[in-house]
PDB file of N, CA and C in Angstrom:
ATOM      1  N   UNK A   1       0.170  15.619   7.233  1.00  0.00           N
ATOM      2  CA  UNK A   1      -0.623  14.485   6.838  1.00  0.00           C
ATOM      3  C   UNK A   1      -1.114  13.770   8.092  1.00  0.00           C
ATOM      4  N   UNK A   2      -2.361  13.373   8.077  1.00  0.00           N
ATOM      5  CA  UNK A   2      -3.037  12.608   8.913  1.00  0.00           C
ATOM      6  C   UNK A   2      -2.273  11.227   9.267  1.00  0.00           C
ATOM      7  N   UNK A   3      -1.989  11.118  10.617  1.00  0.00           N
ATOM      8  CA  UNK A   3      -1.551   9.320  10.984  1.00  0.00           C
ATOM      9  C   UNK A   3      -2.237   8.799  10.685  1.00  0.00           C
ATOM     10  N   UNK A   4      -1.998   7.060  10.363  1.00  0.00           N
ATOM     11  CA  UNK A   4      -2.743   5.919   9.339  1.00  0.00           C
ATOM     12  C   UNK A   4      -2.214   5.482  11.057  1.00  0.00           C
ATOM     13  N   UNK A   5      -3.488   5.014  11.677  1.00  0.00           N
ATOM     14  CA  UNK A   5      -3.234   3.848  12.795  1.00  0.00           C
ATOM     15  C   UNK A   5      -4.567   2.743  13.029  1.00  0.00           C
ATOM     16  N   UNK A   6      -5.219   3.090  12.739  1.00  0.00           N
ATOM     17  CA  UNK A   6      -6.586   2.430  12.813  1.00  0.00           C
ATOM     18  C   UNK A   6      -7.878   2.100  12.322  1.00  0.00           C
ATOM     19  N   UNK A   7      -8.569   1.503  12.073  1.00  0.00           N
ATOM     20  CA  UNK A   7     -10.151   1.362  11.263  1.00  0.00           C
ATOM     21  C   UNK A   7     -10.807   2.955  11.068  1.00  0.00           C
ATOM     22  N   UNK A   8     -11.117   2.937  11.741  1.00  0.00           N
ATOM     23  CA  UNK A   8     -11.979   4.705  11.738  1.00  0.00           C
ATOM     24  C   UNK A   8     -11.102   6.117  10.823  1.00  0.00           C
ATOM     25  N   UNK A   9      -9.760   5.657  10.806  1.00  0.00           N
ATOM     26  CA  UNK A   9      -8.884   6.584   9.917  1.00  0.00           C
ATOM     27  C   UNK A   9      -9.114   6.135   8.531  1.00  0.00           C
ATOM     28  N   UNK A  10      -9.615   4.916   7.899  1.00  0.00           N
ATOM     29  CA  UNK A  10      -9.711   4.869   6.569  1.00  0.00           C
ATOM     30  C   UNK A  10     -11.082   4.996   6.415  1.00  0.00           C
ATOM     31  N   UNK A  11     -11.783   5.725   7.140  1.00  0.00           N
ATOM     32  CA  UNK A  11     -12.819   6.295   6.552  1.00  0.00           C
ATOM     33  C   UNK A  11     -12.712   7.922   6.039  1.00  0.00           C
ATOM     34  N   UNK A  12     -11.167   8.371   6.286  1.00  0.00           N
ATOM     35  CA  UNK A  12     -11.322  10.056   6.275  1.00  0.00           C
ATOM     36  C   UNK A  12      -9.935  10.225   5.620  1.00  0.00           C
ATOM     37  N   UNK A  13      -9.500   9.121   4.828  1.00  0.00           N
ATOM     38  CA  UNK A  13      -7.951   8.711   4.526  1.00  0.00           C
ATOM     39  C   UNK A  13      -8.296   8.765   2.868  1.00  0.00           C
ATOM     40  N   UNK A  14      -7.208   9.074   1.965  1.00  0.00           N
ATOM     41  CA  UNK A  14      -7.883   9.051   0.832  1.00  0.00           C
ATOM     42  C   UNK A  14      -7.516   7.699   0.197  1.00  0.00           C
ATOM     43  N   UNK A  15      -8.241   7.235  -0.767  1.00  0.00           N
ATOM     44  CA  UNK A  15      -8.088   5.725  -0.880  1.00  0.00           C
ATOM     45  C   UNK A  15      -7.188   4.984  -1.430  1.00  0.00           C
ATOM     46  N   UNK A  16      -6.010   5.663  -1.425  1.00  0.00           N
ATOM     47  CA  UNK A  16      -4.842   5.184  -2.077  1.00  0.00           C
ATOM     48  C   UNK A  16      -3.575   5.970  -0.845  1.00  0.00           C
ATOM     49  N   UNK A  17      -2.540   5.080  -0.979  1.00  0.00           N
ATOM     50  CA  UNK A  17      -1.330   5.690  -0.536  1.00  0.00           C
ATOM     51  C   UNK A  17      -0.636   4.727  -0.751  1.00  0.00           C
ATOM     52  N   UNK A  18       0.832   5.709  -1.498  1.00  0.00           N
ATOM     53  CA  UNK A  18       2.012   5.212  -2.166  1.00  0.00           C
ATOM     54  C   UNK A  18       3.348   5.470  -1.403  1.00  0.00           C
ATOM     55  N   UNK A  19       4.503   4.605  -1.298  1.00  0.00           N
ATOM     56  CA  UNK A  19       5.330   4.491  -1.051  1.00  0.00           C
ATOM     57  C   UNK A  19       6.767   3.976  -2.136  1.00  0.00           C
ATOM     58  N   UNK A  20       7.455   5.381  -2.474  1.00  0.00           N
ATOM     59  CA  UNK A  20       8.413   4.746  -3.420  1.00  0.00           C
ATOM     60  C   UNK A  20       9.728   4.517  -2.806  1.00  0.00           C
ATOM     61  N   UNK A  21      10.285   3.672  -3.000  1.00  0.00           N
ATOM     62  CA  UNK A  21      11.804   3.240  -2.427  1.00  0.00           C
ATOM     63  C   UNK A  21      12.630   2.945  -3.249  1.00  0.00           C
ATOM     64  N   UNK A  22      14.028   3.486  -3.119  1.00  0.00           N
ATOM     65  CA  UNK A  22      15.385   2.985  -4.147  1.00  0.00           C
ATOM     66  C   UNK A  22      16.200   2.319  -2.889  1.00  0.00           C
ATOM     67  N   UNK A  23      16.778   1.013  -3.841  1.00  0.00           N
ATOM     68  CA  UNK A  23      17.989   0.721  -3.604  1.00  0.00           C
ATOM     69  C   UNK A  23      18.702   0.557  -4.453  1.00  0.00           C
ATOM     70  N   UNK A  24      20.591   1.260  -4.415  1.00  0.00           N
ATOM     71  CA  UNK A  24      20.974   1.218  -5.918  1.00  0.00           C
ATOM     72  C   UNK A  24      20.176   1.653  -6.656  1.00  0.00           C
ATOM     73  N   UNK A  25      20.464   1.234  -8.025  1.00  0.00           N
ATOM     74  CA  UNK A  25      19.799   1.246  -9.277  1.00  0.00           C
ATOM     75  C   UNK A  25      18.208   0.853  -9.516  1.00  0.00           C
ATOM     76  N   UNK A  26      17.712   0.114  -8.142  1.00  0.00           N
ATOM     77  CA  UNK A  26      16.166  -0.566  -8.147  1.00  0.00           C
ATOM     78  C   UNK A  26      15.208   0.669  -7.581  1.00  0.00           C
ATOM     79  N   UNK A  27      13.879   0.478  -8.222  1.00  0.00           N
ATOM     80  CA  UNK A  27      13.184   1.349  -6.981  1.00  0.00           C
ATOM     81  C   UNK A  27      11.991   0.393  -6.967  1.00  0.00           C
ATOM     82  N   UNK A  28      11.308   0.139  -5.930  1.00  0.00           N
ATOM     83  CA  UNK A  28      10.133  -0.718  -5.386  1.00  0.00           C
ATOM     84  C   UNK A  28       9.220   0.368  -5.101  1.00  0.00           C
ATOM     85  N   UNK A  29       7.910  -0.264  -5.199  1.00  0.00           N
ATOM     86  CA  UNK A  29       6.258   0.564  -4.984  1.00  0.00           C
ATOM     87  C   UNK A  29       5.713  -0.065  -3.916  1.00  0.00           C
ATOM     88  N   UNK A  30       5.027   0.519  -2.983  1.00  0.00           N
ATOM     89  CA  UNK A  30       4.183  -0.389  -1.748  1.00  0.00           C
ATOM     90  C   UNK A  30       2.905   0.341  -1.563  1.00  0.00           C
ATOM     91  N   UNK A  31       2.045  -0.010  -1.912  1.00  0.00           N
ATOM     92  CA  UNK A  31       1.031   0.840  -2.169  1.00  0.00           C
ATOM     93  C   UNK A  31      -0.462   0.019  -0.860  1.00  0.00           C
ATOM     94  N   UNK A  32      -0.987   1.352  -0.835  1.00  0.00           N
ATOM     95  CA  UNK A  32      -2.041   0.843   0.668  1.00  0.00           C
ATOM     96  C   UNK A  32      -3.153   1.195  -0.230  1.00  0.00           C
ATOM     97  N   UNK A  33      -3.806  -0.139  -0.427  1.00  0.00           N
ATOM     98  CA  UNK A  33      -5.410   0.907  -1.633  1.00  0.00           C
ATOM     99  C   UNK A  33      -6.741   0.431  -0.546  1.00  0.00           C
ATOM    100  N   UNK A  34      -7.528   1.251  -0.167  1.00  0.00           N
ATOM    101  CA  UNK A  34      -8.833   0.939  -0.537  1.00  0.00           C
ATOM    102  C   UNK A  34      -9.925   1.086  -1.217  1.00  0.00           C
ATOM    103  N   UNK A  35     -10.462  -0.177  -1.866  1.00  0.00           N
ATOM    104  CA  UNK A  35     -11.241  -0.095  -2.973  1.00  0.00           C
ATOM    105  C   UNK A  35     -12.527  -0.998  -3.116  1.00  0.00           C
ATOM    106  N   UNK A  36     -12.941  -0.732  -4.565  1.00  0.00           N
ATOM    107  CA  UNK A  36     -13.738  -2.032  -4.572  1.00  0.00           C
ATOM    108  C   UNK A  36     -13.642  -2.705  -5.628  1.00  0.00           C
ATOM    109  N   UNK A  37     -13.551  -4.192  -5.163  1.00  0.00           N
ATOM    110  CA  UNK A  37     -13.942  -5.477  -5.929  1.00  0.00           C
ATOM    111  C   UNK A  37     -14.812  -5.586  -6.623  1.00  0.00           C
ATOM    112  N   UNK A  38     -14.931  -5.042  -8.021  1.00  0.00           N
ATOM    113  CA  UNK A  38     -16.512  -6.168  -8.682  1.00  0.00           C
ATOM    114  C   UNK A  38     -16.527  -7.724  -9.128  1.00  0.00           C
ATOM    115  N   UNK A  39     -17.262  -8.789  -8.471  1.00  0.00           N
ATOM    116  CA  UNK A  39     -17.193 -10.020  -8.927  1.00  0.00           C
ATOM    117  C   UNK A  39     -18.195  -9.642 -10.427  1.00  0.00           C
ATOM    118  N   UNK A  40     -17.879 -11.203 -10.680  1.00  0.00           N
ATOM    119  CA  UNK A  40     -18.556 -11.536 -12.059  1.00  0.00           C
ATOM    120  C   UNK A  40     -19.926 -11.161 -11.824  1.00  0.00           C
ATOM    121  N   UNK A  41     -20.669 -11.203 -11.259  1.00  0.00           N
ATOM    122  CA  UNK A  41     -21.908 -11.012 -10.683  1.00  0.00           C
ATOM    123  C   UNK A  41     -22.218  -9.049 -10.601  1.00  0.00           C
ATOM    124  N   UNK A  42     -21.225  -8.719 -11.136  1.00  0.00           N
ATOM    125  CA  UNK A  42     -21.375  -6.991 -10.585  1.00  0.00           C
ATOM    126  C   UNK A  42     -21.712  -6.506  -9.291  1.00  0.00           C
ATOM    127  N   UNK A  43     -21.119  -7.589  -8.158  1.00  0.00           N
ATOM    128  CA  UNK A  43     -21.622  -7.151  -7.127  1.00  0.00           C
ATOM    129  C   UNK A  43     -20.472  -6.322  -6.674  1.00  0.00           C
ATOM    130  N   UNK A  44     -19.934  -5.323  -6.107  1.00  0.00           N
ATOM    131  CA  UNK A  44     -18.717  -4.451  -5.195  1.00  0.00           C
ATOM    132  C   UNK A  44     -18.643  -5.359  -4.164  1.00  0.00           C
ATOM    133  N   UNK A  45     -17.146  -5.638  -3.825  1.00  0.00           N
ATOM    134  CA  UNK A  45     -17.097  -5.745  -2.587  1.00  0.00           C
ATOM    135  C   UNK A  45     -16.497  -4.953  -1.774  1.00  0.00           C
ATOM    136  N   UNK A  46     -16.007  -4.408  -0.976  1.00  0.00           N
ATOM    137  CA  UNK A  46     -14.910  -3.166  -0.529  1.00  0.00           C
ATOM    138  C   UNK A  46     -13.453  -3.681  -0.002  1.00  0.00           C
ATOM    139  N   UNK A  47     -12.532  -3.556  -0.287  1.00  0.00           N
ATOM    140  CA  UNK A  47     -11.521  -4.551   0.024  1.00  0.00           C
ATOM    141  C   UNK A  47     -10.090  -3.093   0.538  1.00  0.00           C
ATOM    142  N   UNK A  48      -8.863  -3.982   1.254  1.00  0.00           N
ATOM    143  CA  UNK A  48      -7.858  -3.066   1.431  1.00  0.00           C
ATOM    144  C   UNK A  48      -7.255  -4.200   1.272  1.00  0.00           C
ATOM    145  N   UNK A  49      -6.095  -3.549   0.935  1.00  0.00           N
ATOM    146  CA  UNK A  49      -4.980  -4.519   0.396  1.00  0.00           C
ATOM    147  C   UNK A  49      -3.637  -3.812  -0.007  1.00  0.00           C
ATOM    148  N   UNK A  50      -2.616  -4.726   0.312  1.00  0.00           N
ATOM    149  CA  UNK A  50      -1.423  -3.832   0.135  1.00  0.00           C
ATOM    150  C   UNK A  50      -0.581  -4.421  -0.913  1.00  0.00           C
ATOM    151  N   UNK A  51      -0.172  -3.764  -1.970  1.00  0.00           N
ATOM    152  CA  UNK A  51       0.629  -3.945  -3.310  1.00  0.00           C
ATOM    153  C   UNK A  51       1.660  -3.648  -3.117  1.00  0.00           C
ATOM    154  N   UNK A  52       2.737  -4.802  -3.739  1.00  0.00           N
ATOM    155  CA  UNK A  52       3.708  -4.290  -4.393  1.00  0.00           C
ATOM    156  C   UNK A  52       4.239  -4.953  -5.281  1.00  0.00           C
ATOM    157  N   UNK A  53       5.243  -3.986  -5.765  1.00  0.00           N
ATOM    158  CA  UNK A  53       5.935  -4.390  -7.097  1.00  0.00           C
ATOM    159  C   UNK A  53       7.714  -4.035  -6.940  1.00  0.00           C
ATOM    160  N   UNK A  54       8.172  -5.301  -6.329  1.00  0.00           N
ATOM    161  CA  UNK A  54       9.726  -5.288  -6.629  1.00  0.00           C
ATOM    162  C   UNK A  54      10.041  -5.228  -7.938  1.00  0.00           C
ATOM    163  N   UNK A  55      10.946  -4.669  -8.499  1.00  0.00           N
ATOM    164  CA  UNK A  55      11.291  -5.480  -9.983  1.00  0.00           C
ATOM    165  C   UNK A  55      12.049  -6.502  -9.785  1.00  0.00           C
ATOM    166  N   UNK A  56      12.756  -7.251  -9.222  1.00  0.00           N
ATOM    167  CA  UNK A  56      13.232  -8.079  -8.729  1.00  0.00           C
ATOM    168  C   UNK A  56      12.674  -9.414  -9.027  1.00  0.00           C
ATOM    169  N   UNK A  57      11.041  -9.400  -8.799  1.00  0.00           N
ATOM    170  CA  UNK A  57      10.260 -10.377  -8.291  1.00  0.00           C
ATOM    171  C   UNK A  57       9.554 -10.635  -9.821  1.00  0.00           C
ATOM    172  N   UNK A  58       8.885  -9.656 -10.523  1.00  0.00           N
ATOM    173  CA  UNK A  58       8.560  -9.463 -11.712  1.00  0.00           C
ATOM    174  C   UNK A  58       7.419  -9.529 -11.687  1.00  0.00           C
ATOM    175  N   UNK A  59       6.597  -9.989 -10.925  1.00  0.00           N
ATOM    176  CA  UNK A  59       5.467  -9.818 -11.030  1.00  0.00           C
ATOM    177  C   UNK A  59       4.285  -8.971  -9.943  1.00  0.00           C
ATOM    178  N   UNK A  60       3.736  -8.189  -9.838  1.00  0.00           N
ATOM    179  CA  UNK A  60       3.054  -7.569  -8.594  1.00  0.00           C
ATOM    180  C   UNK A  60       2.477  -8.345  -8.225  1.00  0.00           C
ATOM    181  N   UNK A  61       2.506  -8.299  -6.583  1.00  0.00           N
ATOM    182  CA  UNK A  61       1.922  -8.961  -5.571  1.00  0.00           C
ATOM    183  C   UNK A  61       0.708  -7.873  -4.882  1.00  0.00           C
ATOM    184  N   UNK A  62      -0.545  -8.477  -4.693  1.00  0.00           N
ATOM    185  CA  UNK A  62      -1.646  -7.699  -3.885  1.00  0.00           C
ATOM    186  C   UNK A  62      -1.973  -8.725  -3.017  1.00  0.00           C
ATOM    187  N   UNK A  63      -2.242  -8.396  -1.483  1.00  0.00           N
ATOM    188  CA  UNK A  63      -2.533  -8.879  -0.410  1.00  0.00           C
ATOM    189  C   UNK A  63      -3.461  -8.419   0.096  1.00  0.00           C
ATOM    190  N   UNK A  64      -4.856  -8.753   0.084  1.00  0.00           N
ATOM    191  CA  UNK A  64      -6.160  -8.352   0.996  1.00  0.00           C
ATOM    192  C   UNK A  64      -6.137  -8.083   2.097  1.00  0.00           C
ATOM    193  N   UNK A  65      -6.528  -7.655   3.477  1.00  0.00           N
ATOM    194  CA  UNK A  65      -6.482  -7.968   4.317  1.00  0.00           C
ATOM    195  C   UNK A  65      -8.318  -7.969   5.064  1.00  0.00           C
ATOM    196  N   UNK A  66      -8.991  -9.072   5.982  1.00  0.00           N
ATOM    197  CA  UNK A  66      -9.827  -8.818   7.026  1.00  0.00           C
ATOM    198  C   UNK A  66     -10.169  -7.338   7.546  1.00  0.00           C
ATOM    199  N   UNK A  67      -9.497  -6.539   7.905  1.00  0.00           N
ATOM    200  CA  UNK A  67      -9.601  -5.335   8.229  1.00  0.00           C
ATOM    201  C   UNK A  67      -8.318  -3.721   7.598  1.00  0.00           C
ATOM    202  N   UNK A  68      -9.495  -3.356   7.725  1.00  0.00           N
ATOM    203  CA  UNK A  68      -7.454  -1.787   7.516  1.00  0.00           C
ATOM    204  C   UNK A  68      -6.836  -1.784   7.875  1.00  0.00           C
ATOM    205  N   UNK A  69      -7.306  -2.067   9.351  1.00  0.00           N
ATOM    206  CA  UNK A  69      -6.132  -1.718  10.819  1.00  0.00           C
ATOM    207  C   UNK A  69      -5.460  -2.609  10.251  1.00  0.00           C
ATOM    208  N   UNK A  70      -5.492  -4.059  10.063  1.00  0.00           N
ATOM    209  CA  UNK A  70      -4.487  -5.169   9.927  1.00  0.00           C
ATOM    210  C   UNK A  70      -3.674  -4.999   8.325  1.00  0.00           C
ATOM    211  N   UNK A  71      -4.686  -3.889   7.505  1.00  0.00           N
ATOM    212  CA  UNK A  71      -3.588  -3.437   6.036  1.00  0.00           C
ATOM    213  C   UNK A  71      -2.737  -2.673   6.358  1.00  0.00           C
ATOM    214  N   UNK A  72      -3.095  -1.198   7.306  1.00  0.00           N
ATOM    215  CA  UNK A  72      -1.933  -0.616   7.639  1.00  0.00           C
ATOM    216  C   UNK A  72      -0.901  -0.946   8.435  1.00  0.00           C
ATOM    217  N   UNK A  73      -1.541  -1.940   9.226  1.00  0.00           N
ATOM    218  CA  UNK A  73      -0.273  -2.347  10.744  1.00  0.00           C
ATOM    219  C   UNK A  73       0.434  -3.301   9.247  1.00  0.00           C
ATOM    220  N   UNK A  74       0.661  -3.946   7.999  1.00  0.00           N
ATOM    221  CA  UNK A  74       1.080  -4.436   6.911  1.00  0.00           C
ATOM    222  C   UNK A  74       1.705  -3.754   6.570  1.00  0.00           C
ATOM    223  N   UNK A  75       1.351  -2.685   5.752  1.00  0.00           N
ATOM    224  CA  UNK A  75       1.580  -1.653   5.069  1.00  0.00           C
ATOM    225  C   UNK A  75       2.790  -0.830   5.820  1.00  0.00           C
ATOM    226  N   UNK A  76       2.709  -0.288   6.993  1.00  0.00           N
ATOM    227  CA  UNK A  76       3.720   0.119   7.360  1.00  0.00           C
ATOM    228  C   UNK A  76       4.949  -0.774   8.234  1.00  0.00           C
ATOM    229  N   UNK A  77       4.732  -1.782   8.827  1.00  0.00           N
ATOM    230  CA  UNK A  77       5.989  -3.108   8.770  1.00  0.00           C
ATOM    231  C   UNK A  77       6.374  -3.547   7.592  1.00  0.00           C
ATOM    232  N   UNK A  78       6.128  -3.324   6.237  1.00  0.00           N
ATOM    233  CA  UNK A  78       6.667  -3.618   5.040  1.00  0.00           C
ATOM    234  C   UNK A  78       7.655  -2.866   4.409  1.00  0.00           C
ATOM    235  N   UNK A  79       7.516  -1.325   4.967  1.00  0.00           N
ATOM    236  CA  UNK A  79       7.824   0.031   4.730  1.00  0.00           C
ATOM    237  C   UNK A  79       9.160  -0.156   5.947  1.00  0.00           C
ATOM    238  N   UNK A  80       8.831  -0.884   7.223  1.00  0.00           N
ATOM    239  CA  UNK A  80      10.188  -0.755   8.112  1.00  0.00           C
ATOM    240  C   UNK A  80      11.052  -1.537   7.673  1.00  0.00           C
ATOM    241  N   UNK A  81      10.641  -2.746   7.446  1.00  0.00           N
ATOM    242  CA  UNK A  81      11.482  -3.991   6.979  1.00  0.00           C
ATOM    243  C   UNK A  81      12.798  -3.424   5.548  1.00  0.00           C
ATOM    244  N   UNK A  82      11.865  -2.694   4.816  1.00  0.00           N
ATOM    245  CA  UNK A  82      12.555  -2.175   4.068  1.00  0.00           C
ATOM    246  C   UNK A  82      13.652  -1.461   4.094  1.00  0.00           C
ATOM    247  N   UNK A  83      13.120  -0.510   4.936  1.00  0.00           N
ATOM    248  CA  UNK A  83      14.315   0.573   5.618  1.00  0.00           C
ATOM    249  C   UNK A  83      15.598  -0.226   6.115  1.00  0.00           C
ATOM    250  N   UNK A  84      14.959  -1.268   6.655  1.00  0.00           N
ATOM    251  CA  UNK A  84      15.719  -2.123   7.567  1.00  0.00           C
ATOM    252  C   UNK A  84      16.969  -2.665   6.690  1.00  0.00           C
ATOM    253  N   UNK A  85      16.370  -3.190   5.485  1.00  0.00           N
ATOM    254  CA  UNK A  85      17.390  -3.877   4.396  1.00  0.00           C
ATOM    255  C   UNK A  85      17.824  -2.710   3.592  1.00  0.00           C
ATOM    256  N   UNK A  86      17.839  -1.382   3.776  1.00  0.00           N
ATOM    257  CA  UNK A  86      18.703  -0.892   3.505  1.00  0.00           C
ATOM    258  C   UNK A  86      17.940   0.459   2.032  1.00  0.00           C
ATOM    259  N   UNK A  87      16.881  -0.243   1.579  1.00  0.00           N
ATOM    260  CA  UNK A  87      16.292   0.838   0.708  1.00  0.00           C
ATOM    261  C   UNK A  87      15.705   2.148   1.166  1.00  0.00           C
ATOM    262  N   UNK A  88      15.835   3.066   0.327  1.00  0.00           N
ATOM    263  CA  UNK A  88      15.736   4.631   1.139  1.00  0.00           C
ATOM    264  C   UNK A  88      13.903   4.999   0.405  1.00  0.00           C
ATOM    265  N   UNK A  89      13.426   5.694   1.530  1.00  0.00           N
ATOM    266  CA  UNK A  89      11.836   6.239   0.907  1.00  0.00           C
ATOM    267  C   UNK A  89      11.921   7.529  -0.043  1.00  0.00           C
ATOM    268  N   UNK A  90      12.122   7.412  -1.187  1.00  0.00           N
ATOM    269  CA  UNK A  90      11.976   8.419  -2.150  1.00  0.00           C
ATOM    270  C   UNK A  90      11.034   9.280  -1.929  1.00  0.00           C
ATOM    271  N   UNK A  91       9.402   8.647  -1.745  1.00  0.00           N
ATOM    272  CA  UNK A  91       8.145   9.313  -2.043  1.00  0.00           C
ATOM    273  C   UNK A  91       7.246   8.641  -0.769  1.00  0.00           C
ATOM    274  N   UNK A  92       6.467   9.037   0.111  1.00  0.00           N
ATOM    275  CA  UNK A  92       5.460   8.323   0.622  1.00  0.00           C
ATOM    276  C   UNK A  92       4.537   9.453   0.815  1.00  0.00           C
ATOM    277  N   UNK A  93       3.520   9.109   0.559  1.00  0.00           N
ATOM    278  CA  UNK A  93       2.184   9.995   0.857  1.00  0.00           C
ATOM    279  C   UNK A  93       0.863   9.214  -0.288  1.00  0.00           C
ATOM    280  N   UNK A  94      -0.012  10.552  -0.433  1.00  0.00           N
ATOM    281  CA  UNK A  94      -0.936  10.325  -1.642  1.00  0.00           C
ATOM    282  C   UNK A  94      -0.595  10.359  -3.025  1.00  0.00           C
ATOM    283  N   UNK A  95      -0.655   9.977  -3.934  1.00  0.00           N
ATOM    284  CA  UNK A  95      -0.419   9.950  -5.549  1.00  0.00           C
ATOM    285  C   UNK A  95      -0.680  11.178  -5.943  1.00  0.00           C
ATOM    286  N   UNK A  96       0.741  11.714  -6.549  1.00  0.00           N
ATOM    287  CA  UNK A  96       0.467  12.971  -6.652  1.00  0.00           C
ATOM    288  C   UNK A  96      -0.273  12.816  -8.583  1.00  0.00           C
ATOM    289  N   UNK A  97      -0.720  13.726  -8.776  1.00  0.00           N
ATOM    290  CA  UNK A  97      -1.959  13.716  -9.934  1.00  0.00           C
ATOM    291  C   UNK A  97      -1.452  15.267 -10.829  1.00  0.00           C
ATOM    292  N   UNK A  98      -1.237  14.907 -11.952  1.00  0.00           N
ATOM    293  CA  UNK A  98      -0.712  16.317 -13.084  1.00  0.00           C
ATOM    294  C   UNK A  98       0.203  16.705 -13.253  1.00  0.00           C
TER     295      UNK A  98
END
């Protein structure tokens, strides 16, 4: 798999990437999307943003970011922090499909 380090990589990156983690009995999602926004207006906007969903927390959290570089340099300090507290990476890559 291609390294995620910079702007110019999410142009050749596919537009989603998932990260599953257990701790105990829990498992958490951290997901890196880029996509697009339609406002009320039907206009697209193109956005990256990093999701997740503790069950813990109960509700999913999505965070935009200014640039990719600054979703992935997110995206993967969210993924260390984790490690850090102790949850293990089940799954990380692209969404597997079928």
């Amino acid at each position: 798999m291609q390294s995620v380090c910079c702007d110019s990589v999410m142009l050749h990156m596919p537009k989603t990437y998932l990260t599953i983690l257990i701790k105990n009995d829990l498992f958490s999602f951290l997901g890196l999307v880029n996509a697009h926004l339609v406002d009320s207006n039907q206009t697209a906007k193109p956005v990256t943003a990093v999701v997740k969903l503790d069950p813990r927390e109960g509700e999913p959290l999505l965070k935009q970011f200014e640039t990719s570089g600054e979703a992935i340099h997110q995206y993967e300090t969210a993924i260390d922090t984790s490690i850090e507290r102790g949850w293990s990476v089940v799954y990380r890559g692209v969404p597997l499909f079928g």
